[in-house]
C-alpha atoms as a PDB file:
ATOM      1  CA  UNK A   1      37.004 -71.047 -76.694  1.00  0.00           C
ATOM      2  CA  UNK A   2      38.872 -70.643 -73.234  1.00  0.00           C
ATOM      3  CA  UNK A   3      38.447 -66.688 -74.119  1.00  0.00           C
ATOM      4  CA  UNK A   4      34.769 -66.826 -74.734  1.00  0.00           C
ATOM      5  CA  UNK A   5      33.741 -68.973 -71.373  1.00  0.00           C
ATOM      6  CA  UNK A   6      36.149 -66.518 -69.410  1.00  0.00           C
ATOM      7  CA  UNK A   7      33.721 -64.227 -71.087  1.00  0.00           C
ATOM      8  CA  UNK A   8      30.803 -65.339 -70.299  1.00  0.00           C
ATOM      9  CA  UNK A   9      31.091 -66.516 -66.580  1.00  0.00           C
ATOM     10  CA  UNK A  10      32.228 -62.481 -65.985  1.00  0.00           C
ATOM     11  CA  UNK A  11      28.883 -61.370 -67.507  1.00  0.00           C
ATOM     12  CA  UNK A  12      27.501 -64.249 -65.095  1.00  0.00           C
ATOM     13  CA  UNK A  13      29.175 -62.615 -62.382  1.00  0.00           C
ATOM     14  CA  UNK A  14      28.040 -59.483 -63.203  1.00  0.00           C
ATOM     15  CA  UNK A  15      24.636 -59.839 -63.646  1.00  0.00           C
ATOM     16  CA  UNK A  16      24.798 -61.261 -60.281  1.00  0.00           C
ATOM     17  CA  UNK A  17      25.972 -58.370 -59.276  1.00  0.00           C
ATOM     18  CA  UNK A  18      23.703 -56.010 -60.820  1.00  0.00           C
ATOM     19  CA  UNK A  19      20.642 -58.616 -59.240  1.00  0.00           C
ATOM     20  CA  UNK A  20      22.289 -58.292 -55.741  1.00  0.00           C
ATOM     21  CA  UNK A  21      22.975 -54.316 -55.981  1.00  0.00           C
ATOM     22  CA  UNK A  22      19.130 -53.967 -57.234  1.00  0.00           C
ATOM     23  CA  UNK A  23      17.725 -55.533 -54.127  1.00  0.00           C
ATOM     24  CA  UNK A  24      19.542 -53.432 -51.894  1.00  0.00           C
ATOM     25  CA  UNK A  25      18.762 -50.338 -53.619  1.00  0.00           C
ATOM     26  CA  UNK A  26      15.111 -51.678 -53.726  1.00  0.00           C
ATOM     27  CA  UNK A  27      15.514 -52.381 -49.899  1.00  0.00           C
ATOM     28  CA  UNK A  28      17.304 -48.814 -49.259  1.00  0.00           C
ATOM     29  CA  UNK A  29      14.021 -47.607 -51.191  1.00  0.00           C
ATOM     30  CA  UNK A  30      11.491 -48.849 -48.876  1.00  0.00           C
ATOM     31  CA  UNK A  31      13.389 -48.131 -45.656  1.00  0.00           C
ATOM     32  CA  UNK A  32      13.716 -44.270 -46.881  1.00  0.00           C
ATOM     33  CA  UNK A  33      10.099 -44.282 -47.808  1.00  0.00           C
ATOM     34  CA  UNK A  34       9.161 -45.701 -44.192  1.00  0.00           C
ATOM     35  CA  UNK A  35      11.240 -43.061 -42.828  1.00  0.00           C
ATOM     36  CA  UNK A  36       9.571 -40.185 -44.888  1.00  0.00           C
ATOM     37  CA  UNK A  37       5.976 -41.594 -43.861  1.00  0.00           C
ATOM     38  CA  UNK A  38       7.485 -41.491 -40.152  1.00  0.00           C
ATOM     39  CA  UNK A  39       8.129 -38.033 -40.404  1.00  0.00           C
ATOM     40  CA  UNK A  40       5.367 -36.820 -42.060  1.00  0.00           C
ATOM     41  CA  UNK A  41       3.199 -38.230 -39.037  1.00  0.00           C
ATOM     42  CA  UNK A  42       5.193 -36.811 -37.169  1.00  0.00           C
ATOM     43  CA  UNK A  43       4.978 -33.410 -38.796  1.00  0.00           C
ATOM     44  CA  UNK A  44       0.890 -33.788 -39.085  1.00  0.00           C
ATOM     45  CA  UNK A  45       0.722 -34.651 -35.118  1.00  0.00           C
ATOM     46  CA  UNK A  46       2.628 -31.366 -34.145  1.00  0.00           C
ATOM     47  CA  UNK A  47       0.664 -29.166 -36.670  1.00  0.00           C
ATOM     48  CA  UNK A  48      -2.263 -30.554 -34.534  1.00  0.00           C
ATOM     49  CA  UNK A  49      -0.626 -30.284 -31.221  1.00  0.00           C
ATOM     50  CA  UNK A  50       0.273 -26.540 -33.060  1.00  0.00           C
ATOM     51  CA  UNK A  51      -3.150 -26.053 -33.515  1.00  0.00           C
ATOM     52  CA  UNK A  52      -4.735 -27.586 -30.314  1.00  0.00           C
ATOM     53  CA  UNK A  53      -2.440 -25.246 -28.605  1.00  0.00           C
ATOM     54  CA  UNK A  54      -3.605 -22.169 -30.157  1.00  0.00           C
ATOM     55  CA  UNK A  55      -6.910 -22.958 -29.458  1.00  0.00           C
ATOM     56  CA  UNK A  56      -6.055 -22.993 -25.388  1.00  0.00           C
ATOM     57  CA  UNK A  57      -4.337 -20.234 -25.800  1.00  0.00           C
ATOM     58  CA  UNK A  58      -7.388 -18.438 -26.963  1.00  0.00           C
ATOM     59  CA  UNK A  59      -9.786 -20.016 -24.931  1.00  0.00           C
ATOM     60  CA  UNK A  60      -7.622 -18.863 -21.604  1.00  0.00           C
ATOM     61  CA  UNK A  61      -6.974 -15.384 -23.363  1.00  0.00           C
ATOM     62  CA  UNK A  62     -11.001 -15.072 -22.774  1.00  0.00           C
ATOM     63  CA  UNK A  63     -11.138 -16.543 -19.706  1.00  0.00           C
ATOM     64  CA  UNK A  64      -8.817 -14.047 -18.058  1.00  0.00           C
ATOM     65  CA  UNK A  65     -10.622 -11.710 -19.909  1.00  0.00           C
ATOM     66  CA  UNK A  66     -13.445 -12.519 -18.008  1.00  0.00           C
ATOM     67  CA  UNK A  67     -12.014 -12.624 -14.977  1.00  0.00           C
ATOM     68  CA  UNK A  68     -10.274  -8.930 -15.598  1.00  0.00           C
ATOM     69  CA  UNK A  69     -14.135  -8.007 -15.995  1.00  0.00           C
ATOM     70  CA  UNK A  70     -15.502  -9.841 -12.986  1.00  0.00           C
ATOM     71  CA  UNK A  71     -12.735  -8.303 -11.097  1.00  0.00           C
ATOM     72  CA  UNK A  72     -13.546  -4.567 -12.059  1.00  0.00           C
ATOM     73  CA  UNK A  73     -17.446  -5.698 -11.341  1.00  0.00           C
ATOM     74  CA  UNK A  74     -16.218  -6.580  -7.907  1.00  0.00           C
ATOM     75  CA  UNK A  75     -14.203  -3.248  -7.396  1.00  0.00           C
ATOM     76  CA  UNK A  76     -16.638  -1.046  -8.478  1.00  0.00           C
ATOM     77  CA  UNK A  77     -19.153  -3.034  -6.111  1.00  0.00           C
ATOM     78  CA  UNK A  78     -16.633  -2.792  -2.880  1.00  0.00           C
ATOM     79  CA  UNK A  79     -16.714   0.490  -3.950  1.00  0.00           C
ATOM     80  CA  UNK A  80     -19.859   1.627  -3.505  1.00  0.00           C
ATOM     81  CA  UNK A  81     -20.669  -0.869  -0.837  1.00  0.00           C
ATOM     82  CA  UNK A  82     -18.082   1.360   1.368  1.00  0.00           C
ATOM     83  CA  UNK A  83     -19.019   5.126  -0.331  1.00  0.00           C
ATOM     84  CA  UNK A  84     -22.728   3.794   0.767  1.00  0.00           C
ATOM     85  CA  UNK A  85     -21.495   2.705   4.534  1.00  0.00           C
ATOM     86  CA  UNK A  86     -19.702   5.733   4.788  1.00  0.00           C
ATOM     87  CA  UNK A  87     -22.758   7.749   3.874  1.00  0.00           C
ATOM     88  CA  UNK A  88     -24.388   5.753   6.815  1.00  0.00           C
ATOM     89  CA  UNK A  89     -21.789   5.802   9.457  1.00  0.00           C
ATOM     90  CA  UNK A  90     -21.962   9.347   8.648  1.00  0.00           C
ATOM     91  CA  UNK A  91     -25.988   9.077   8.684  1.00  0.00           C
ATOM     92  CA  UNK A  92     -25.491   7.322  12.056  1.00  0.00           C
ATOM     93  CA  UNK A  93     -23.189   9.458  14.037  1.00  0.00           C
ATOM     94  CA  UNK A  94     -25.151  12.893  12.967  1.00  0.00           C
ATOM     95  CA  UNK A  95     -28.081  10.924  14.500  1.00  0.00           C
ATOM     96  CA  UNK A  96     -26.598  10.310  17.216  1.00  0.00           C
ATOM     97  CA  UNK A  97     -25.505  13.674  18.111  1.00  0.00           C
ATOM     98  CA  UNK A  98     -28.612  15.225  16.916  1.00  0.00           C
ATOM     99  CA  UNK A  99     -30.732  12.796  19.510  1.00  0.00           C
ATOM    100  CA  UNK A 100     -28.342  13.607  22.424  1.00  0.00           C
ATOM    101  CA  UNK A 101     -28.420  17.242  22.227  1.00  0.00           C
ATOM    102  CA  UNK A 102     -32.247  16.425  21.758  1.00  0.00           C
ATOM    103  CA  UNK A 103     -32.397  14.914  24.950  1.00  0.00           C
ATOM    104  CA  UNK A 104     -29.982  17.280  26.580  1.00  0.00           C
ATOM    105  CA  UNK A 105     -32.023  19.920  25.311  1.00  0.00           C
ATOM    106  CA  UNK A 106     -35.366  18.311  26.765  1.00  0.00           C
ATOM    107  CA  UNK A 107     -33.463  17.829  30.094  1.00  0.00           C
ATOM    108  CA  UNK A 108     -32.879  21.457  30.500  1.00  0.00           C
ATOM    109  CA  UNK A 109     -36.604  22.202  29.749  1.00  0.00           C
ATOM    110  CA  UNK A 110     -37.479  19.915  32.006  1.00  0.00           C
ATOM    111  CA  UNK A 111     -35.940  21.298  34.574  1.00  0.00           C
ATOM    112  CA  UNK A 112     -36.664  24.563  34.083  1.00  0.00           C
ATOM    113  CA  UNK A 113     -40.136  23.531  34.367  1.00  0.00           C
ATOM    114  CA  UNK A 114     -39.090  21.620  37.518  1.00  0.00           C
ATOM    115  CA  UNK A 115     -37.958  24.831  38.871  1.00  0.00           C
ATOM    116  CA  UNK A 116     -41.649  25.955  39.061  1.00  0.00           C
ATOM    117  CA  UNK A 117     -43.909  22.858  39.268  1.00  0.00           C
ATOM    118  CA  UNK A 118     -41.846  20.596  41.135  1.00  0.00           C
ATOM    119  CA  UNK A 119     -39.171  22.582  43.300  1.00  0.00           C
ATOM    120  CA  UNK A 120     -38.031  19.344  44.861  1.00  0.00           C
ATOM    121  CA  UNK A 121     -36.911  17.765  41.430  1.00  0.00           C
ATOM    122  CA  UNK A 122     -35.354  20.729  39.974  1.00  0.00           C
ATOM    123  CA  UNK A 123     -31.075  20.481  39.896  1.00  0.00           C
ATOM    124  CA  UNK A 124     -29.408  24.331  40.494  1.00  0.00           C
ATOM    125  CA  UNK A 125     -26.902  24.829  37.823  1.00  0.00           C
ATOM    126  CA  UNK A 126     -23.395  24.045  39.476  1.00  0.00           C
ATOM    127  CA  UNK A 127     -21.322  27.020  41.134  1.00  0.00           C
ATOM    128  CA  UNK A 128     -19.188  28.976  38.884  1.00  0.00           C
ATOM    129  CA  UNK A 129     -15.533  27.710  40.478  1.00  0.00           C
ATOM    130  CA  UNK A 130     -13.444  30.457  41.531  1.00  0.00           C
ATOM    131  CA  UNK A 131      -9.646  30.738  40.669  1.00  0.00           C
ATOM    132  CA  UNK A 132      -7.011  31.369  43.796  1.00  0.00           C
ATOM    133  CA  UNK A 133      -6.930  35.339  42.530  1.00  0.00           C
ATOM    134  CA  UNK A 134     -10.582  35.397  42.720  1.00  0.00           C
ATOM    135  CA  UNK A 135     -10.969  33.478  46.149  1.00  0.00           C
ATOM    136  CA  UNK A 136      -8.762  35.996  47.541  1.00  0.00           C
ATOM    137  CA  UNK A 137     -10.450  39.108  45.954  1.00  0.00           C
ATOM    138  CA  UNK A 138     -14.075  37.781  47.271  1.00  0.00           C
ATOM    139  CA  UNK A 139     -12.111  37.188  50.529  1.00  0.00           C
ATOM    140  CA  UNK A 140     -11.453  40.636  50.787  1.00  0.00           C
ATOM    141  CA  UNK A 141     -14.734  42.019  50.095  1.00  0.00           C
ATOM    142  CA  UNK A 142     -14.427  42.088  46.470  1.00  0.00           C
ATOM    143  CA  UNK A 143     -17.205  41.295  44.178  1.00  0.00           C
ATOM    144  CA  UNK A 144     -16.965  37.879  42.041  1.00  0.00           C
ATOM    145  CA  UNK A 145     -16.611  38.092  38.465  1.00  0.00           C
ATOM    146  CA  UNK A 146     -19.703  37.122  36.183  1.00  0.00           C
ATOM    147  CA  UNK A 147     -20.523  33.997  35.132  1.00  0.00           C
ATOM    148  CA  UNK A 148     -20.109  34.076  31.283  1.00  0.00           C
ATOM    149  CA  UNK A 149     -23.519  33.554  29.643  1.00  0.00           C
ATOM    150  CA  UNK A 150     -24.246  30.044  28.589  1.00  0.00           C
ATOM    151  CA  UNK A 151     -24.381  29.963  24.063  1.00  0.00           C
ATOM    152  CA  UNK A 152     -26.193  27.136  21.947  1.00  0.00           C
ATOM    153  CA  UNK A 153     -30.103  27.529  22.074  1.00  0.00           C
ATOM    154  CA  UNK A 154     -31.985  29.892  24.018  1.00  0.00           C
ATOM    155  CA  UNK A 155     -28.664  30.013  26.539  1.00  0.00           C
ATOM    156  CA  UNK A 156     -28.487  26.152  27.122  1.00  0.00           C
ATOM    157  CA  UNK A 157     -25.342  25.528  26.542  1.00  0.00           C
ATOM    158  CA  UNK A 158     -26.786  23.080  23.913  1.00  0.00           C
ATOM    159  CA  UNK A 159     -25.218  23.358  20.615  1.00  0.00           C
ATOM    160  CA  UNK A 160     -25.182  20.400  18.617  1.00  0.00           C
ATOM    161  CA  UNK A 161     -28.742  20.544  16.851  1.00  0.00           C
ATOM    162  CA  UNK A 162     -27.687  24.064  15.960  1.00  0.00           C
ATOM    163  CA  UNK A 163     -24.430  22.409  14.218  1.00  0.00           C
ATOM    164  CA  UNK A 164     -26.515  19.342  12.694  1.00  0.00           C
ATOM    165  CA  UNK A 165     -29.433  21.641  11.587  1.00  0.00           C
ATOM    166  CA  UNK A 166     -26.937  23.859   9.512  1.00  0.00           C
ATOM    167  CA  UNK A 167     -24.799  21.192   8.645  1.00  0.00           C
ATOM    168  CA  UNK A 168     -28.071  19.561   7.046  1.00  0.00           C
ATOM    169  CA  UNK A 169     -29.510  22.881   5.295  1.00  0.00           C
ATOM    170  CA  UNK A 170     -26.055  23.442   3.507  1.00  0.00           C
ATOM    171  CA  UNK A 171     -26.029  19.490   2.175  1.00  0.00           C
ATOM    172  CA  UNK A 172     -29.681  19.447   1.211  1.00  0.00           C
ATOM    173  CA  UNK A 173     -29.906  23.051   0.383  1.00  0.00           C
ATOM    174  CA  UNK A 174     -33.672  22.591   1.956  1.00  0.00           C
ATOM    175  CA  UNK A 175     -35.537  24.712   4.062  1.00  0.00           C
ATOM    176  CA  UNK A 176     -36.181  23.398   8.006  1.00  0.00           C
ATOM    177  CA  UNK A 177     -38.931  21.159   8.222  1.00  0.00           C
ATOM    178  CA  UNK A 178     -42.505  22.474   9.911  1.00  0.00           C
ATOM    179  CA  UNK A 179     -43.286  21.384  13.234  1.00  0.00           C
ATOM    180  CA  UNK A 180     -45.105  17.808  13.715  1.00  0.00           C
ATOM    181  CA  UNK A 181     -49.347  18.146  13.753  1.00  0.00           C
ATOM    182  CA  UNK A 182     -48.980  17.348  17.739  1.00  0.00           C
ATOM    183  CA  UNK A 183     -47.195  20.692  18.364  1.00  0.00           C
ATOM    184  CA  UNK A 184     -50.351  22.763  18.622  1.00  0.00           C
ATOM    185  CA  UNK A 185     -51.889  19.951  20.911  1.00  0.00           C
ATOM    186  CA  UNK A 186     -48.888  20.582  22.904  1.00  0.00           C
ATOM    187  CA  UNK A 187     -49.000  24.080  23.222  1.00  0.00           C
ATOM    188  CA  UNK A 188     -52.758  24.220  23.818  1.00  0.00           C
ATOM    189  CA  UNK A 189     -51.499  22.436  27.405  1.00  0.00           C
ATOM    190  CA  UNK A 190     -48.708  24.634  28.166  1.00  0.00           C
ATOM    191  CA  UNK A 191     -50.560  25.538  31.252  1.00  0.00           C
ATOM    192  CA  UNK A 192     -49.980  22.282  32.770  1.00  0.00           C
ATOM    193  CA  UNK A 193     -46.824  22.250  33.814  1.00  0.00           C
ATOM    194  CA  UNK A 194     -46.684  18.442  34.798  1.00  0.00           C
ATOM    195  CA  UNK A 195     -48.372  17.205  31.354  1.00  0.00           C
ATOM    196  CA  UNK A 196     -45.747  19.119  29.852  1.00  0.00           C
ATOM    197  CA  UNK A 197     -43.112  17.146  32.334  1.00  0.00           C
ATOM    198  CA  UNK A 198     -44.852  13.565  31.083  1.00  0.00           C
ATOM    199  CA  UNK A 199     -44.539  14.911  27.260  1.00  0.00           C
ATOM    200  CA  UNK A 200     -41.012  15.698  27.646  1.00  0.00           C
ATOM    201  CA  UNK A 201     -40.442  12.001  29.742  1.00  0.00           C
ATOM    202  CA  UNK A 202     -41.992  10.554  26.409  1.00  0.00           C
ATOM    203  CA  UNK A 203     -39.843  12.199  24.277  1.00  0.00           C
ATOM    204  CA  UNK A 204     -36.711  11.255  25.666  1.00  0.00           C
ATOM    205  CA  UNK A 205     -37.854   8.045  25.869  1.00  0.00           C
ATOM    206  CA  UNK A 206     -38.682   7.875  22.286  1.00  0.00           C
ATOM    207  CA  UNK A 207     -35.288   9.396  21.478  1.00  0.00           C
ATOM    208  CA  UNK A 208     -33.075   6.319  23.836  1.00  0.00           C
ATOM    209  CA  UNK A 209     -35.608   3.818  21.670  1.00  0.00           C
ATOM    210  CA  UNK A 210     -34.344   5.290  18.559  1.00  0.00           C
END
């Protein structure tokens, strides 16, 4: 009898044991599963971090793509914006030279025509200055070299619309341009020597308003 209560209180025992080792497994059970649903959040908020990421990636991959763009738009604008003041700096200084050789050129017509109509006016072309050899060989009853001849138009010294005109007729490949309508009026008054004066005063003044 002692045998079979021995017997019994061990399967007691055991089945405690088996009850105690159940809930701890059960309890191990739910903790693991709370860990795996831990890490699958986990996992789900990088994949969207993952994806949210891509997504700037892209979107700044076509804003800098844009920005490339704008930049070569910009370039290419700076570009011509110079080629095209160039082109008028150019424009300008041809101008320039062009009206002051204009207005030297009228000068020298004026006075010549000074030299006739209004002696008082005209300005003698400055004296040809001598070197020491040729001082001394005029000195000594020697005759003073010639003056060399004055080039540029019609011996005026003047050169510069000659320049600009051929510079022009090689760029355009043109032909010169006729006179203005007014010439003939002009030359119908040659005769008058001071309205020819006043014309040429107008001209020049037309060329210092341009």
């Amino acid at each position: 009898i002692k045998m079979c209560d021995d017997m019994v209180a061990m399967l007691k025992q055991e089945q405690l044991d088996d009850a105690h080792k159940q809930e701890y497994c059960a309890a191990q059970f739910d903790t693991a599963d709370d860990k795996k649903k831990a890490l699958e959040r986990t996992v789900a908020d990088a994949g969207t971090a993952i994806e949210n990421a891509k997504q700037g990636i892209d979107t700044l991959i076509q804003e800098i793509a844009a920005l490339e763009a704008g930049i070569k738009a910009l370039d290419k604008t700076v570009a011509e914006a110079t080629e095209q003041r160039k082109a008028e700096n150019t424009e300008y200084k041809e101008l320039m030279a062009s009206d002051g050789a204009a207005k030297e050129l009228l000068g020298f017509a004026r006075n010549r025509l000074n030299k006739f109509y209004n002696p008082k006016l005209y300005k003698a072309a400055p004296k040809q200055e001598l070197t020491e050899e040729e001082r001394i060989l005029v000195n000594n009853g020697g005759t003073p070299p010639p003056s060399e001849a004055p080039g540029g138009i019609a011996g005026t010294g003047v050169t510069a619309l000659v320049q600009i005109s051929a510079h022009n007729q090689l760029d355009q490949g043109a032909a010169p341009a006729p006179p203005p309508s007014t010439w003939a009026a002009y030359t119908t008054k040659s005769d008058e020597g001071t309205g020819v004066i006043s014309m040429i005063d107008l001209l020049i003044k037309d060329l210092d308003k341009e």
